[in-house]
C-alpha atoms as a PDB file:
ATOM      1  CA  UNK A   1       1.353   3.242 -23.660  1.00  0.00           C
ATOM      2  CA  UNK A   2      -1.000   3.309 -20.530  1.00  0.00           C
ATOM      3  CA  UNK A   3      -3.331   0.842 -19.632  1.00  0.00           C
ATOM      4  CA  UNK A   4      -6.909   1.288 -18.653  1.00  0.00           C
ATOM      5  CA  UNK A   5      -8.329  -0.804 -15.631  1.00  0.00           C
ATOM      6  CA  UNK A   6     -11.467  -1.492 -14.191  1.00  0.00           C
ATOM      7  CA  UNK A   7     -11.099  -2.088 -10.600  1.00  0.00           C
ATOM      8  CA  UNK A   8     -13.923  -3.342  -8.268  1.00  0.00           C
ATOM      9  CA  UNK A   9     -13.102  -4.216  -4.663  1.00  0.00           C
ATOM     10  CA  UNK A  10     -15.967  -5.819  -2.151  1.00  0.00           C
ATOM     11  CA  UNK A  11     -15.623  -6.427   1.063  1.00  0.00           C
ATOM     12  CA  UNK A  12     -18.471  -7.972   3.176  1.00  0.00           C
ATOM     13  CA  UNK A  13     -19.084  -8.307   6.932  1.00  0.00           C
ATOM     14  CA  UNK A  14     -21.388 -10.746   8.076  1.00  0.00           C
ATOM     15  CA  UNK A  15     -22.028 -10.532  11.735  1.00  0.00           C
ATOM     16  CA  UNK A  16     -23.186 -13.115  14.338  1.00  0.00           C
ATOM     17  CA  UNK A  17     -25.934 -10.915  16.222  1.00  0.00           C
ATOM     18  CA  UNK A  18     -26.963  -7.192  14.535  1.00  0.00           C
ATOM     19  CA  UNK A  19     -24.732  -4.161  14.664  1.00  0.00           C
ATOM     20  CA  UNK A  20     -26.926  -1.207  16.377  1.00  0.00           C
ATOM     21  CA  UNK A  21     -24.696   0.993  15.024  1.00  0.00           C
ATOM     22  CA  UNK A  22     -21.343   1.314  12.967  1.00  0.00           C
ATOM     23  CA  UNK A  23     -19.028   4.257  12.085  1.00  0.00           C
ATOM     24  CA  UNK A  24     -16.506   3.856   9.369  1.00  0.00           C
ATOM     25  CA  UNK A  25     -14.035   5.123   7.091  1.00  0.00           C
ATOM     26  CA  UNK A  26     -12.705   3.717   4.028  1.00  0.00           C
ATOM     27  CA  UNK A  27     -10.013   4.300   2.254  1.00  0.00           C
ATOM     28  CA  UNK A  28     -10.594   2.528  -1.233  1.00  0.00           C
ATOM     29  CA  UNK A  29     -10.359   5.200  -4.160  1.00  0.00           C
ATOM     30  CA  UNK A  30      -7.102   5.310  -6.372  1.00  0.00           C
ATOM     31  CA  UNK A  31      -4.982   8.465  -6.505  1.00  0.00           C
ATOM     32  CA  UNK A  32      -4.132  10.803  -9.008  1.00  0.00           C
ATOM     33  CA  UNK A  33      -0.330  11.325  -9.327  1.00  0.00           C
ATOM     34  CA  UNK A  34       2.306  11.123 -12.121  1.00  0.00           C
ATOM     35  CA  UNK A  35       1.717   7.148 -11.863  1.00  0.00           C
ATOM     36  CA  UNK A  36      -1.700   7.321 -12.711  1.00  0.00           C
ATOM     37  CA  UNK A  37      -4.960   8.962 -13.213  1.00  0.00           C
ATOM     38  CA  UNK A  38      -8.201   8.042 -12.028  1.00  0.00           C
ATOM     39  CA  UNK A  39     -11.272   8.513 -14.357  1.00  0.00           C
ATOM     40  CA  UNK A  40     -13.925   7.796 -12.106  1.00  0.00           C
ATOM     41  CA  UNK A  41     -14.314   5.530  -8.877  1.00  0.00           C
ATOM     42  CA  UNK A  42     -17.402   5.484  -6.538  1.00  0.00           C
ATOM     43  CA  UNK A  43     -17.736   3.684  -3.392  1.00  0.00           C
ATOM     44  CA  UNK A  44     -21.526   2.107  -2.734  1.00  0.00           C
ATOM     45  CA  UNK A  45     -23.002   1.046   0.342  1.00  0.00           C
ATOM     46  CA  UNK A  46     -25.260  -1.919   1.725  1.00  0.00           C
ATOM     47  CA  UNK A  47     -26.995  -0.815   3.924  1.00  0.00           C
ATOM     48  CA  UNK A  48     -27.790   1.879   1.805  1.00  0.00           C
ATOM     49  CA  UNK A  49     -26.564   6.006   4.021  1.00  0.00           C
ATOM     50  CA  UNK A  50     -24.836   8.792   3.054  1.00  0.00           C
ATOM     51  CA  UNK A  51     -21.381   9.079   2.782  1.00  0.00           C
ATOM     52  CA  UNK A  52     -18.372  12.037   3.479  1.00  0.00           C
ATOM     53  CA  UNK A  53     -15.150  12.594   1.690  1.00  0.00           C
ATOM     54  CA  UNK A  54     -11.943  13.895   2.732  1.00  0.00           C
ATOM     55  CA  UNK A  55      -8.370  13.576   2.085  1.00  0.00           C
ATOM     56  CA  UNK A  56      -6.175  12.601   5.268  1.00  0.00           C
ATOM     57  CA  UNK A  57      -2.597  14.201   6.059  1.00  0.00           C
ATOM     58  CA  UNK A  58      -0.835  11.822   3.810  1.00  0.00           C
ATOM     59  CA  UNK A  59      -3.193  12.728   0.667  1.00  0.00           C
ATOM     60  CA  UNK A  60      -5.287   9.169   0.429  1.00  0.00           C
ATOM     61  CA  UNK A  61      -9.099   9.554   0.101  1.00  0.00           C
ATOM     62  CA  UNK A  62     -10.878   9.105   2.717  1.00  0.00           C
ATOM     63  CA  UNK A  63     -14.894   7.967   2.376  1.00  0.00           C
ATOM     64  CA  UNK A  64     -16.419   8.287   5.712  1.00  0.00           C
ATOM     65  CA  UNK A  65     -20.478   6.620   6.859  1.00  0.00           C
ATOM     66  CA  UNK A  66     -22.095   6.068   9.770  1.00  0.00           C
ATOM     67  CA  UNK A  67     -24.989   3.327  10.054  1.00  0.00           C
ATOM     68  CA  UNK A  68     -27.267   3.946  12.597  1.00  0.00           C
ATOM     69  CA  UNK A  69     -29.703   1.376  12.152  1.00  0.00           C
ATOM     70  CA  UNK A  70     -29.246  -2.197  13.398  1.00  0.00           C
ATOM     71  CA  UNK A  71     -27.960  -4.714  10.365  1.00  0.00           C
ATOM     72  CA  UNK A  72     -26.366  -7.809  10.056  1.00  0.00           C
ATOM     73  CA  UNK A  73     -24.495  -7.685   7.141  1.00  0.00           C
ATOM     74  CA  UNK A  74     -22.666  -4.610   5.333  1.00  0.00           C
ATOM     75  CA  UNK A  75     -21.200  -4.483   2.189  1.00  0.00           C
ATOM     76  CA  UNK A  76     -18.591  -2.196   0.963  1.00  0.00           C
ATOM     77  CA  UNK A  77     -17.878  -1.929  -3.068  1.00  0.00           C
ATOM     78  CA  UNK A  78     -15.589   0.332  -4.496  1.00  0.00           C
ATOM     79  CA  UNK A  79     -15.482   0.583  -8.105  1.00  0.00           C
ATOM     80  CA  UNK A  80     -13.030   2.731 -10.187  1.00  0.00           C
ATOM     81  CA  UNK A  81     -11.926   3.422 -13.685  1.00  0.00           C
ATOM     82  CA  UNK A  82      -7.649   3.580 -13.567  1.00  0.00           C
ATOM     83  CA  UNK A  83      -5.174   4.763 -16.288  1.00  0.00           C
ATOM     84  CA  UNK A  84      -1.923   3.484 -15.503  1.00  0.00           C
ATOM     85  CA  UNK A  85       1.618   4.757 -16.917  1.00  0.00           C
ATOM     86  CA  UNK A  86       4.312   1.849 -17.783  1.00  0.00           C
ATOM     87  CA  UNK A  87       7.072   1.564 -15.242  1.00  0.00           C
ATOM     88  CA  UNK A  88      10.433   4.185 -14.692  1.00  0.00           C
ATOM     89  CA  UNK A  89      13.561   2.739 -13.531  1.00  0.00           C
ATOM     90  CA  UNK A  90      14.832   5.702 -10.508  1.00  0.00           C
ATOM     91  CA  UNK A  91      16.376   8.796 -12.069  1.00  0.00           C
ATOM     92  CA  UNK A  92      19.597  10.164 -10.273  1.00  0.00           C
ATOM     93  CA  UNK A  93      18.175  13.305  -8.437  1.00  0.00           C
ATOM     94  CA  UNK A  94      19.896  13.854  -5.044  1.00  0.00           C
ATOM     95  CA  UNK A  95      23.442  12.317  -3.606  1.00  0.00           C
ATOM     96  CA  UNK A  96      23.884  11.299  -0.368  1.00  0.00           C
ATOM     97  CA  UNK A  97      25.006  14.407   0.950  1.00  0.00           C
ATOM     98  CA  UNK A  98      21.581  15.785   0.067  1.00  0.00           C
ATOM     99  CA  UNK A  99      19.897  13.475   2.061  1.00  0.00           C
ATOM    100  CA  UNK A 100      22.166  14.922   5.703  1.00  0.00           C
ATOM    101  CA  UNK A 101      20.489  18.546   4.925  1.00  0.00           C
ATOM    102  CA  UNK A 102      18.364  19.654   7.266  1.00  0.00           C
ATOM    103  CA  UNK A 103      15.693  20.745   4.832  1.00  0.00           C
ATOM    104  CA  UNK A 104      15.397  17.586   3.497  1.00  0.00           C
ATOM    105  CA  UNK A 105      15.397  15.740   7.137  1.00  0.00           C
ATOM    106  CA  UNK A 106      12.561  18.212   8.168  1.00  0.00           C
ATOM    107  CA  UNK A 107      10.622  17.867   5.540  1.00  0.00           C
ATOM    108  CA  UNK A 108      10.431  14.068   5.554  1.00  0.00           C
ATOM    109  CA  UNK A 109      11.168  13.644   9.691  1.00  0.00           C
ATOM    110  CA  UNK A 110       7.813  11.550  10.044  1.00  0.00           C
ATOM    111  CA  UNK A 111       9.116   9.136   6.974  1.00  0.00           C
ATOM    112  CA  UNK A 112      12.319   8.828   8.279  1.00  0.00           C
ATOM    113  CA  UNK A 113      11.613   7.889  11.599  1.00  0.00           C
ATOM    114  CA  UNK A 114      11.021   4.296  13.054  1.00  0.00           C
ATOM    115  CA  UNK A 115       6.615   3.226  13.667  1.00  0.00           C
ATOM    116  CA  UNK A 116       5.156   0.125  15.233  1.00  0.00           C
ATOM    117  CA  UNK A 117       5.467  -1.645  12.063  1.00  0.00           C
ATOM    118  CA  UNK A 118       8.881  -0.544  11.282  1.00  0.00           C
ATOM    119  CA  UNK A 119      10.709  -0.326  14.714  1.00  0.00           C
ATOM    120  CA  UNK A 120      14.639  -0.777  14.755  1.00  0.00           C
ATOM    121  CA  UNK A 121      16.594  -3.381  13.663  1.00  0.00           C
ATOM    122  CA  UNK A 122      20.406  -3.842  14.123  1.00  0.00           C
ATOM    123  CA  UNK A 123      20.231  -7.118  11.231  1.00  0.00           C
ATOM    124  CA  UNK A 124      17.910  -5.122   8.553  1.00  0.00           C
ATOM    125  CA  UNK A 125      20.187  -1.694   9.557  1.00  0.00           C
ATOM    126  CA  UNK A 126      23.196  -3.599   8.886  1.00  0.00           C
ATOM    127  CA  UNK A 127      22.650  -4.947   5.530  1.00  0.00           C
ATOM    128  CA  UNK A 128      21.421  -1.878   4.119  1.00  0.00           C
ATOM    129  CA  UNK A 129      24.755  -0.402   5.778  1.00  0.00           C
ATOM    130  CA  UNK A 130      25.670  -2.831   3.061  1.00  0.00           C
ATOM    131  CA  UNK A 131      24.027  -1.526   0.222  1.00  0.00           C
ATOM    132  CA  UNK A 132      24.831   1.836   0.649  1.00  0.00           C
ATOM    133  CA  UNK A 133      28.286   1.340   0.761  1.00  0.00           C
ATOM    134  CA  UNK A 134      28.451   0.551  -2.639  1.00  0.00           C
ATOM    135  CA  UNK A 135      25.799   2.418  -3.814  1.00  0.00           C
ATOM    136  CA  UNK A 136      26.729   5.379  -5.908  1.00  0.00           C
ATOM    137  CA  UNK A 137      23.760   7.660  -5.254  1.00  0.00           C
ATOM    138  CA  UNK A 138      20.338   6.876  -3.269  1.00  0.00           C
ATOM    139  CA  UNK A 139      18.431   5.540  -6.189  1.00  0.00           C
ATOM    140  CA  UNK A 140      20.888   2.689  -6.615  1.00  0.00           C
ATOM    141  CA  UNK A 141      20.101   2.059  -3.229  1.00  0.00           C
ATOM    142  CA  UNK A 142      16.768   2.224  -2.990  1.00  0.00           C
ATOM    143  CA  UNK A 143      16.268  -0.158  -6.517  1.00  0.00           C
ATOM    144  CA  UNK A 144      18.795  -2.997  -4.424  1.00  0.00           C
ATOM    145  CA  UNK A 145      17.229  -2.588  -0.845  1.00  0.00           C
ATOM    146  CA  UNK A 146      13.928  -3.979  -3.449  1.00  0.00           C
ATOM    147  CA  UNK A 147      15.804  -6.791  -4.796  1.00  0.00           C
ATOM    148  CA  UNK A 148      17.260  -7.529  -1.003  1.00  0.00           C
ATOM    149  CA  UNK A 149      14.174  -8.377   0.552  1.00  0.00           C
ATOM    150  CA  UNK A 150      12.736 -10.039  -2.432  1.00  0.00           C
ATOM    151  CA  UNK A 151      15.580 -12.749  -2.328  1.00  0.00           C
ATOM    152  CA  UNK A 152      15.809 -12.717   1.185  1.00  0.00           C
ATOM    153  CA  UNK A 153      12.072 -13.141   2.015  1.00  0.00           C
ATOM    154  CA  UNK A 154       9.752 -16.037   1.122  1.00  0.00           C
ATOM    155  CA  UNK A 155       6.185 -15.247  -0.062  1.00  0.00           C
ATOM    156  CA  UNK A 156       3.642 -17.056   1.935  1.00  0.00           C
ATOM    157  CA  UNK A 157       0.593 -16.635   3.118  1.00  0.00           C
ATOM    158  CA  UNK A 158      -0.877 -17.546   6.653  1.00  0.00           C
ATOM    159  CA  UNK A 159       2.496 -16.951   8.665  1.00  0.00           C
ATOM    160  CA  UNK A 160       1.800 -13.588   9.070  1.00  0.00           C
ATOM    161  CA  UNK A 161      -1.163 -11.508   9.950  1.00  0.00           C
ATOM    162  CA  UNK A 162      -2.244  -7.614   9.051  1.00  0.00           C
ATOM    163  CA  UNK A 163      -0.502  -6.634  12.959  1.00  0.00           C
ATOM    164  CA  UNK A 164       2.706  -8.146  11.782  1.00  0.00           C
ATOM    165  CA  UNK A 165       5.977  -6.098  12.157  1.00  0.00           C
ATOM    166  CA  UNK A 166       8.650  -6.066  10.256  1.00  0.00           C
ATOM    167  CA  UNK A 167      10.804  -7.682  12.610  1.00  0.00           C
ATOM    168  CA  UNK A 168       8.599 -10.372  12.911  1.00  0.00           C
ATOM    169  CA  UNK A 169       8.315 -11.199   9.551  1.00  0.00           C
ATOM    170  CA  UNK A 170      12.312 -11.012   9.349  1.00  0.00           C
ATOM    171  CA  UNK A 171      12.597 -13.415  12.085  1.00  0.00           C
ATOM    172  CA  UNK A 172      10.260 -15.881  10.136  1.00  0.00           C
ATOM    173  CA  UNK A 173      12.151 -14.969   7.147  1.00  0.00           C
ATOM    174  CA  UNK A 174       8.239 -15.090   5.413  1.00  0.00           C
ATOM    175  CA  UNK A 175       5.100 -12.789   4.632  1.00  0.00           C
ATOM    176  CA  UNK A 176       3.546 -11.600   2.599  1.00  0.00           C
ATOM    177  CA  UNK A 177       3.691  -8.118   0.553  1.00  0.00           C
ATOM    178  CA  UNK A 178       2.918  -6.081   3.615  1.00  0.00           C
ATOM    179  CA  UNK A 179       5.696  -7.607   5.454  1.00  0.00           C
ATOM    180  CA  UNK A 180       8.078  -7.426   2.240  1.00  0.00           C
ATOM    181  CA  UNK A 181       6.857  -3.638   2.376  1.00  0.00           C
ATOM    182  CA  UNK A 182       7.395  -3.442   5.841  1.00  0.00           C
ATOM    183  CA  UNK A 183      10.935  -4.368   5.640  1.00  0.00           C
ATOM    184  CA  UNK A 184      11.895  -2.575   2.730  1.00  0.00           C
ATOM    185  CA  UNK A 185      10.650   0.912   4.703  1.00  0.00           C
ATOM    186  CA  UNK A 186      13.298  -0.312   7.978  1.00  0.00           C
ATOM    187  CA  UNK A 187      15.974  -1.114   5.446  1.00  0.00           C
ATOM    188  CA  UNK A 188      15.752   2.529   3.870  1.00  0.00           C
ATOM    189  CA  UNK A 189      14.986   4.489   6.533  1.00  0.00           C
ATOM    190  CA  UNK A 190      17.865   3.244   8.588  1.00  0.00           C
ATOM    191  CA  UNK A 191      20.426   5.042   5.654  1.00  0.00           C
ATOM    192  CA  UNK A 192      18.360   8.071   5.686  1.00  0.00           C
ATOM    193  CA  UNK A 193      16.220   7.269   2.763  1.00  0.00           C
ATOM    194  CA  UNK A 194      12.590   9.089   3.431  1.00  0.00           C
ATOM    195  CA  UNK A 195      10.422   6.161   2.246  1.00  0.00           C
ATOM    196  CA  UNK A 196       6.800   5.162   2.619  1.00  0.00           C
ATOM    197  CA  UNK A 197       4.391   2.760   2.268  1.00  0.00           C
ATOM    198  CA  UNK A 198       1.690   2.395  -0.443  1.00  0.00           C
ATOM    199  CA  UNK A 199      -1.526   0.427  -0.767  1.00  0.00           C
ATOM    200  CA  UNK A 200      -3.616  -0.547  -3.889  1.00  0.00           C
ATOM    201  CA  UNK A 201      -3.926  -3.107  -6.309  1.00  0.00           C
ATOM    202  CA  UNK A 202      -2.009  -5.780  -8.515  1.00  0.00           C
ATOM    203  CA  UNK A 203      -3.103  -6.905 -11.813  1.00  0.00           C
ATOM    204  CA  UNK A 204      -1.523 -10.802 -11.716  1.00  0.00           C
ATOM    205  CA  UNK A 205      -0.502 -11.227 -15.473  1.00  0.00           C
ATOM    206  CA  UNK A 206       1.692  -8.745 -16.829  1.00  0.00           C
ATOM    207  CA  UNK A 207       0.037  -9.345 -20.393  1.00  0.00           C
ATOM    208  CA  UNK A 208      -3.508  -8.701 -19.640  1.00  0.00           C
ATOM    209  CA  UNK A 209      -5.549  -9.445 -22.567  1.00  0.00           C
ATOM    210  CA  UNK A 210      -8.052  -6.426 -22.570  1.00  0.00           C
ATOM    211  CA  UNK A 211     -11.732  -7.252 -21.712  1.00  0.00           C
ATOM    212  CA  UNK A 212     -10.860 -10.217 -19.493  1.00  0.00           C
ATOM    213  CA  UNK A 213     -11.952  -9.835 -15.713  1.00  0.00           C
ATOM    214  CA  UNK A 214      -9.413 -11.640 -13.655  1.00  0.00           C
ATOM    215  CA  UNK A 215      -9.207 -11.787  -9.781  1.00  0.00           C
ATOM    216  CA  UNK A 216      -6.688  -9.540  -8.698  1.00  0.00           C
ATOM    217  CA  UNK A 217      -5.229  -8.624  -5.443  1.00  0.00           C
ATOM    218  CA  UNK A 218      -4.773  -6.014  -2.617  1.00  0.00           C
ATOM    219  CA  UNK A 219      -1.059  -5.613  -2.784  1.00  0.00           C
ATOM    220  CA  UNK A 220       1.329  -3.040  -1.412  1.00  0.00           C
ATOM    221  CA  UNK A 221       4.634  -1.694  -1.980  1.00  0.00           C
ATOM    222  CA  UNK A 222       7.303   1.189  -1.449  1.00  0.00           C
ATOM    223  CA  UNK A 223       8.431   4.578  -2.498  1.00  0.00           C
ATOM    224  CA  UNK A 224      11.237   5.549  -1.952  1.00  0.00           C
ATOM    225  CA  UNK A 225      12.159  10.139  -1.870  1.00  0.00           C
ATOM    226  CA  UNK A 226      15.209  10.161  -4.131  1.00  0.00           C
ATOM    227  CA  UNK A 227      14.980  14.030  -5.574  1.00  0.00           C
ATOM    228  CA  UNK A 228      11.844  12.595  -6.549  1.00  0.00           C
ATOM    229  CA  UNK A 229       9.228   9.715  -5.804  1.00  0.00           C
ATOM    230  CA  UNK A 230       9.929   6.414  -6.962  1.00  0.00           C
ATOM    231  CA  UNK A 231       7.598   3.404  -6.535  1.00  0.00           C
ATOM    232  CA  UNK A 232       9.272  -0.068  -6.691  1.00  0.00           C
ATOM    233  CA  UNK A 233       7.512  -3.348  -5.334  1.00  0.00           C
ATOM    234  CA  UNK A 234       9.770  -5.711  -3.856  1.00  0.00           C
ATOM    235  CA  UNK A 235       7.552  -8.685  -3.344  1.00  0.00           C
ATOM    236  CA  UNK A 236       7.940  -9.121  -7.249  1.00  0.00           C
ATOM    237  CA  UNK A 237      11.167  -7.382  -7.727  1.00  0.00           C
ATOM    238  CA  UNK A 238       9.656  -4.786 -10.314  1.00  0.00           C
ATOM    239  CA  UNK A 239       9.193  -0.762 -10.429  1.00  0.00           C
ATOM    240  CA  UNK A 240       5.677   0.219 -10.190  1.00  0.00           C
ATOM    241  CA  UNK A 241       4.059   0.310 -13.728  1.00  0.00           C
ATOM    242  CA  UNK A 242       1.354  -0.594 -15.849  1.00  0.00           C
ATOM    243  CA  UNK A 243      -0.246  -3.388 -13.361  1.00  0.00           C
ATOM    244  CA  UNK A 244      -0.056  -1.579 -10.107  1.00  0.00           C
ATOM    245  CA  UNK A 245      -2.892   1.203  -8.956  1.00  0.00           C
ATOM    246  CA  UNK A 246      -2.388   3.077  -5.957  1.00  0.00           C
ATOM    247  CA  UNK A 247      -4.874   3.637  -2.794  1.00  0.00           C
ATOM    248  CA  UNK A 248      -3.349   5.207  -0.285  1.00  0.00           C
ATOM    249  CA  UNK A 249       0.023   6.508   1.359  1.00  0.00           C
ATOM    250  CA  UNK A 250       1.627   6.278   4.562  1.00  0.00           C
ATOM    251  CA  UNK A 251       4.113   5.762   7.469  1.00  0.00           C
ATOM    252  CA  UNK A 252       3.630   1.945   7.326  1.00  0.00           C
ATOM    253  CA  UNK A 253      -0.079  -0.292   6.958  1.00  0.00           C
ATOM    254  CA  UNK A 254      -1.739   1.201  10.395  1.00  0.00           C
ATOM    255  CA  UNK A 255      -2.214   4.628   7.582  1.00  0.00           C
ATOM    256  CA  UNK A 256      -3.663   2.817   5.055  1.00  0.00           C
ATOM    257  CA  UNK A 257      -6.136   0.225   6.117  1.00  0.00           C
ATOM    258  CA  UNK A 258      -8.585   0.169   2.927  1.00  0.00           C
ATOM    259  CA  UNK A 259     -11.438  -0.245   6.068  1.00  0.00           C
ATOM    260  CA  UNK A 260     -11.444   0.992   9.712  1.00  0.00           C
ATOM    261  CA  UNK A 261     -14.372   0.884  11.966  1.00  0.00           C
ATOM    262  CA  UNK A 262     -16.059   0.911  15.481  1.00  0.00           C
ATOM    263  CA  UNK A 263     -18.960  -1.038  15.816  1.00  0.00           C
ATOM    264  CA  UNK A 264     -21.655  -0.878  18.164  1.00  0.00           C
ATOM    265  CA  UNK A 265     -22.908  -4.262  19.553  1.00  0.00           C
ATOM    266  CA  UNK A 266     -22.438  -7.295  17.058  1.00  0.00           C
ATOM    267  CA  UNK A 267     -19.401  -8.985  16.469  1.00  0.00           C
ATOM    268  CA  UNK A 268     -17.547 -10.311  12.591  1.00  0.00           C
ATOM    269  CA  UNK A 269     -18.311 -14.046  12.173  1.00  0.00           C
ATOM    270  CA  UNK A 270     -16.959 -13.862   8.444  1.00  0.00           C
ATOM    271  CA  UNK A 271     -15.172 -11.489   6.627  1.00  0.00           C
ATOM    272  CA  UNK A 272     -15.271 -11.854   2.558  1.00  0.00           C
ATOM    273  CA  UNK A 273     -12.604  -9.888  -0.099  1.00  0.00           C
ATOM    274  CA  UNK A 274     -13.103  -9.884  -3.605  1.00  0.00           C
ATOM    275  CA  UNK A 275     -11.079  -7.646  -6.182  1.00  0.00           C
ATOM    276  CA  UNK A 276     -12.179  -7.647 -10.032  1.00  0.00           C
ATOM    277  CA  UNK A 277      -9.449  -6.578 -12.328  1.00  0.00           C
ATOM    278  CA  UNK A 278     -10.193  -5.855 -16.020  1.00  0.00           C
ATOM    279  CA  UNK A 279      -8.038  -4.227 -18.564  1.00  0.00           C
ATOM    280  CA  UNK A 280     -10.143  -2.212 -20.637  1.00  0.00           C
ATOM    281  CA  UNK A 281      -7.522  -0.840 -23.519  1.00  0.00           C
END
C-alpha cells in the first residue's frame, strides 16, 4: 500500500546588510521513479521573480531565479504532494563477474570513481574487502556495507559539518546521515559497486497516523547499481520505503545541495530550515 505525503520545506536567509543581487538554483522537487511518484510540488519565492526549470546530468530538478533587486531576507518554500511505494529488500540481478565488464564500468565510470567527499580509504576499502568476501552476489553486499556503517558510526549532530568527508567522519567515528552516506558510497565503490548518493526527506515515525503534520527531516541515503537500483539508508539500517521521498541524485552531497547561490553584496546572519511532513492516506 503506498502512502501519500505532504511535504513542505522552507528555508529562510536573513542577511545583515541587503543583497543587491542574488542568483540561485534549487534543487527541492521530489522525483518520479519506481520509488515514488510525485503529484504535484511547486517551489514559491519571497521576494516574489520568476523562476526556470531544468533537469541537471544526474536527472534532479533543478529550479533556477535570479533577484535583482536589493532585499534582506529571502525565503524559499517548496511544497509537494508524494506517493511513496513500501520498501524492497535487493533482488539478485548481476554477479560479481558482471560488475569487471567493461560495459558496465563505462557506463557507471563517474559512480565508481573516488570525489572530494568520497576520496580513498585503505580502513573503509579494507572492510568492505571484508564483506565481499563472503558475499554471494553484489546485493548481499551492498544490504551489509548498510548495516556496517550503521553499527560502526554514531549519529550525532554538531561534529560534523555539510564540507565533511567521509574520511573525516570515519576518523571521528560520528555524523550525521550525510557522513553515514558518505561512507557507505567509499565502502561500495572500493569493490566495484556503482553507487550514489541521494537527497530528500524522512518521515520520523514509521506509523504515521494520516492527517498529522509532524516535523520531519532532510535526510539522505544510498543506492546502490546491482542489475538494478536499490535504495537502502544506513543511518537507520532500513531499505528505502514508505517514509523516505527522494530530491535529488548524485556523485556525493556537492550534486545535491537542495540550495546553491552567489550573492551580490550582503552577507547570511541566520539561516532557518523547516520541513512539514503530513501523511495524507
Amino acid at each position: 500500500m503506498t502512502w501519500r505525503l505532504d511535504v513542505v520545506h522552507r528555508t529562510v536567509f536573513h542577511y545583515k546588510t541587503p543583497v543587491r543581487a542574488s542568483y540561485n538554483e534549487a534543487r527541492m522537487t521530489p522525483v518520479t521513479d519506481l520509488h515514488q511518484s510525485t503529484v504535484s510540488s511547486r517551489v514559491s519565492l519571497n521576494p516574489p521573480v520568476p523562476v526556470r526549470r531544468y533537469w541537471d546530468y544526474w536527472g534532479s530538478q533543478v529550479t533556477v531565479f535570479d533577484i535583482h533587486e536589493p532585499h534582506d531576507q529571502l525565503v524559499v518554500t517548496s511544497a509537494s504532494v508524494v506517493e511513496t511505494e513500501p520498501a524492497l529488500e535487493p533482488g539478485v540481478q548481476v554477479g560479481w563477474a558482471d560488475l569487471t565488464e567493461s560495459e558496465i564500468t563505462d557506463q557507471f565510470d563517474e559512480l565508481l570513481r573516488p570525489t572530494t567527499y568520497t576520496g580513498d580509504s585503505a580502513e573503509l576499502a579494507a572492510a568492505a574487502a571484508d564483506i565481499r568476501s563472503t558475499a554471494p552476489h553484489p546485493a548481499a553486499a551492498a544490504e551489509a556495507v548498510g548495516a556496517w556503517v550503521h553499527d560502526a558510526l554514531t549519529y550525532e549532530t554538531g561534529v560534523t559539518g555539510v564540507h565533511t568527508s567521509a574520511a573525516e567522519a570515519w576518523a571521528a567515528r560520528r555524523g550525521v546521515c550525510q557522513d553515514f552516506a558518505h561512507v557507505a558510497l567509499v565502502m561500495l565503490r572500493s569493490i566495484g559497486v556503482p553507487a550514489r548518493y541521494v537527497s530528500g526527506y524522512l518521515h520520523p515515525r514509521r506509523e504515521a497516523a494520516i492527517g498529522e503534520s509532524v516535523a520531519g527531516e532532510s535526510h539522505a541515503w544510498v543506492e546502490a547499481w546491482v542489475g538494478e537500483w536499490w535504495g537502502f539508508d544506513p543511518t537507520n539500517n532500513e531499505p528505502i520505503g514508505h517514509r523516505h521521498v527522494g530530491v535529488g541524485r548524485g556523485r556525493d552531497y556537492a550534486d545535491v545541495a537542495p540550495l546553491h547561490g552567489v550573492l551580490s553584496g550582503g552577507q547570511t546572519q541566520s539561516l532557518e530550515v523547516e520541513v512539514t511532513l503530513t501523511r495524507l492516506r
